[in-house]
Protein backbone atom coordinates (compact mmCIF):
# COMPACT_ATOMS: atom_id res chain seq x y z
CA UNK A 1 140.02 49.08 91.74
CA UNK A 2 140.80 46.36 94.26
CA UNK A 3 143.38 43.33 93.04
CA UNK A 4 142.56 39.72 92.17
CA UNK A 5 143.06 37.54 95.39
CA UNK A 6 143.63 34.05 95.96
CA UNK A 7 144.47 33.22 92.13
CA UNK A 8 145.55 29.95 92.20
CA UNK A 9 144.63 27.51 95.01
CA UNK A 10 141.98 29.91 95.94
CA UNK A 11 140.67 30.86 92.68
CA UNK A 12 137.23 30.65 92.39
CA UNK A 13 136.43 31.60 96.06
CA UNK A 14 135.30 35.07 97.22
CA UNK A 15 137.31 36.08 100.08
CA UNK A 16 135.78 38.42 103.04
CA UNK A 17 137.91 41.80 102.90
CA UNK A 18 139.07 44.17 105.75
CA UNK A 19 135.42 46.25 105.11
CA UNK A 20 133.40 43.27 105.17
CA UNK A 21 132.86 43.72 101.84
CA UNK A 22 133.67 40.57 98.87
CA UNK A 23 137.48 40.97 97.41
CA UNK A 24 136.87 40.39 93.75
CA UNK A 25 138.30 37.09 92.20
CA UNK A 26 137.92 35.23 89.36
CA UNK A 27 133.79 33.89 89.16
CA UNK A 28 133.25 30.11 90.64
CA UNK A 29 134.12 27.31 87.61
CA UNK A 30 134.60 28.22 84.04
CA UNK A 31 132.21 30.46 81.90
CA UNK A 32 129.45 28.68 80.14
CA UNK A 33 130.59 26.96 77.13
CA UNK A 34 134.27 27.51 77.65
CA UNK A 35 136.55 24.74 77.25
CA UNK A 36 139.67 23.58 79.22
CA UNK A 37 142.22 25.48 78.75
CA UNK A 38 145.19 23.83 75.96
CA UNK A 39 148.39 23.16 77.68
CA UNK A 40 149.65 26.41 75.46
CA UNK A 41 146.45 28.27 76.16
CA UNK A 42 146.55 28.77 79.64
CA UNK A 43 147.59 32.31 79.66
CA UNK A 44 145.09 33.15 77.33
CA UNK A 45 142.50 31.67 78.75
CA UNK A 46 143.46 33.59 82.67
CA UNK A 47 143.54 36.62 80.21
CA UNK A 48 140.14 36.09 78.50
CA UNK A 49 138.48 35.51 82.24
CA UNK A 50 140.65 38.26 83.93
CA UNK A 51 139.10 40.81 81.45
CA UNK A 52 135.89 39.44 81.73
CA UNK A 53 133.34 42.09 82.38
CA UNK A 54 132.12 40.28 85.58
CA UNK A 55 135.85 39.38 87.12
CA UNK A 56 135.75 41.71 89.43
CA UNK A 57 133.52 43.40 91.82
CA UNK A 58 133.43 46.98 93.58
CA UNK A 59 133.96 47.07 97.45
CA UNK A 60 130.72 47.46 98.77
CA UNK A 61 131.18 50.90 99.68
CA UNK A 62 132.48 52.35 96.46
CA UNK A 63 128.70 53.42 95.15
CA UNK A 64 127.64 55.42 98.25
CA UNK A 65 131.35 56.95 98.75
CA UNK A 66 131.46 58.07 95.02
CA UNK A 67 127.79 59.56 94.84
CA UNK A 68 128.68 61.71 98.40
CA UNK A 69 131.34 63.01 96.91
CA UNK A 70 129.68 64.05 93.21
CA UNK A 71 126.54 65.07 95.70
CA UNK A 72 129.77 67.90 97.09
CA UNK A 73 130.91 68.64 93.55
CA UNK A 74 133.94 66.64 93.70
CA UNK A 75 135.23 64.92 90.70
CA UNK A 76 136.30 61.86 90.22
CA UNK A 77 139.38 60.49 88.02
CA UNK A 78 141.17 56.85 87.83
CA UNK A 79 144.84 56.11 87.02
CA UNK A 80 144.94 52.34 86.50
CA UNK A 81 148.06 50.30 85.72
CA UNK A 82 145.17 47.61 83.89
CA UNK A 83 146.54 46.17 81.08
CA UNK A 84 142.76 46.19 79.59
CA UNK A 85 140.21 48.54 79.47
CA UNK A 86 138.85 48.37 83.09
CA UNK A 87 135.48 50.82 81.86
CA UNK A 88 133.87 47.66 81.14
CA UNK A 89 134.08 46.63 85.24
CA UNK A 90 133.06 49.96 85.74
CA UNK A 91 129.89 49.75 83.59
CA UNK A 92 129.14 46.24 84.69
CA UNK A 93 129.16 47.84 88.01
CA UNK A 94 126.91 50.50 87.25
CA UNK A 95 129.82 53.27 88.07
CA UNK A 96 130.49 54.56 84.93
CA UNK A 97 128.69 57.84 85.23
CA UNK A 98 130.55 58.30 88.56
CA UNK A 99 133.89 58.33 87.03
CA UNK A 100 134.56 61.82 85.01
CA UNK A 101 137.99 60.64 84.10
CA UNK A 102 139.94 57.41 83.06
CA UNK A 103 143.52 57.22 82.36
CA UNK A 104 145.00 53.34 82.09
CA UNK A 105 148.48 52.75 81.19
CA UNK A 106 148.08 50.54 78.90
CA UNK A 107 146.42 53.22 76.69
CA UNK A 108 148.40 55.85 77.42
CA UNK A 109 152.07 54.07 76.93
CA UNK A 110 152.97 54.65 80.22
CA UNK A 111 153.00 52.75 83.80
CA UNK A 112 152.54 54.22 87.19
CA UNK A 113 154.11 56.30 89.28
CA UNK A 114 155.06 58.32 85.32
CA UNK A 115 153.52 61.55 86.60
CA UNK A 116 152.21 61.76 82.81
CA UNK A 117 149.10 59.66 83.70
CA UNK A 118 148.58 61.89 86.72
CA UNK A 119 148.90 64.86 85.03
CA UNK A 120 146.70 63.89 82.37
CA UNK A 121 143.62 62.21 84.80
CA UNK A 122 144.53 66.13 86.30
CA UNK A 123 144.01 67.78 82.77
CA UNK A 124 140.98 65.90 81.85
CA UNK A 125 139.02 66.72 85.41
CA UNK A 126 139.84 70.28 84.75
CA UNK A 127 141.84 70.33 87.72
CA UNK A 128 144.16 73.31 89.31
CA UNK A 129 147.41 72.79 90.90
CA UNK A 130 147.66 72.75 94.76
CA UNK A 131 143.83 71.84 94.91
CA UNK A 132 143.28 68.33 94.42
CA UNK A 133 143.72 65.06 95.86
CA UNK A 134 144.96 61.64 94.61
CA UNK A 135 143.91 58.42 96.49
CA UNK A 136 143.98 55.09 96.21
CA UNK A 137 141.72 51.99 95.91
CA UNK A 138 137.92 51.53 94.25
């Protein structure tokens, strides 16, 4: 899943990425009927729009590029260092039923590279040693 960009003196604006497609930042403004943020509250409040389910948006390719490669049988797994539950990006995307497995850290106790979350993503595709591939990005 592609990063946050420009958070900060940017935030707000959707920035052009290598692909032409839109890096995903945080939405334009603040959500309806939110309030400023307290002095004390402004971590929760980057949190609360951060997790949002419309926060962040696939690269404009990821649709196509995951249904050619169900269309050839391959499965598809994500190892996410997330510190939320990024399925609801995923749904809010409409990708959910192109993703056969999910593994995020902060579920599993562990953070990337711990070959654990690897080797369970692995585990839950069904997949063999020596055959499979691991990429990166969304």
């Amino acid at each position: 899943m592609p990063q946050l960009r420009g958070v900060g003196a940017a935030a707000g604006q959707r920035g052009e990425n290598q692909e032409g497609g839109h890096s995903p930042v945080l939405r334009e403004g603040p959500r309806e009927g939110s309030r400023a943020p307290s002095p004390g509250g402004i971590e929760e409040t980057a949190y609360r729009e951060l997790t949002a389910p419309d926060a962040w948006l696939p690269y404009r390719d990821t649709e196509p590029t995951r249904r050619a490669l169900r269309a050839r049988g391959l499965r598809i797994g994500i190892v996410s260092d997330f510190a939320w539950d990024l399925r609801i990006h995923l749904a809010r995307a409409g990708l959910e039923d192109l993703i056969d497995a999910c593994v995020i850290s902060c579920e599993a106790g562990r953070e990337k590279p711990d070959p654990q979350l690897f080797l369970k993503a692995c585990a839950d595709l069904g997949a063999r040693s020596g055959l499979d591939v691991v990429t990166g990005g969304w």
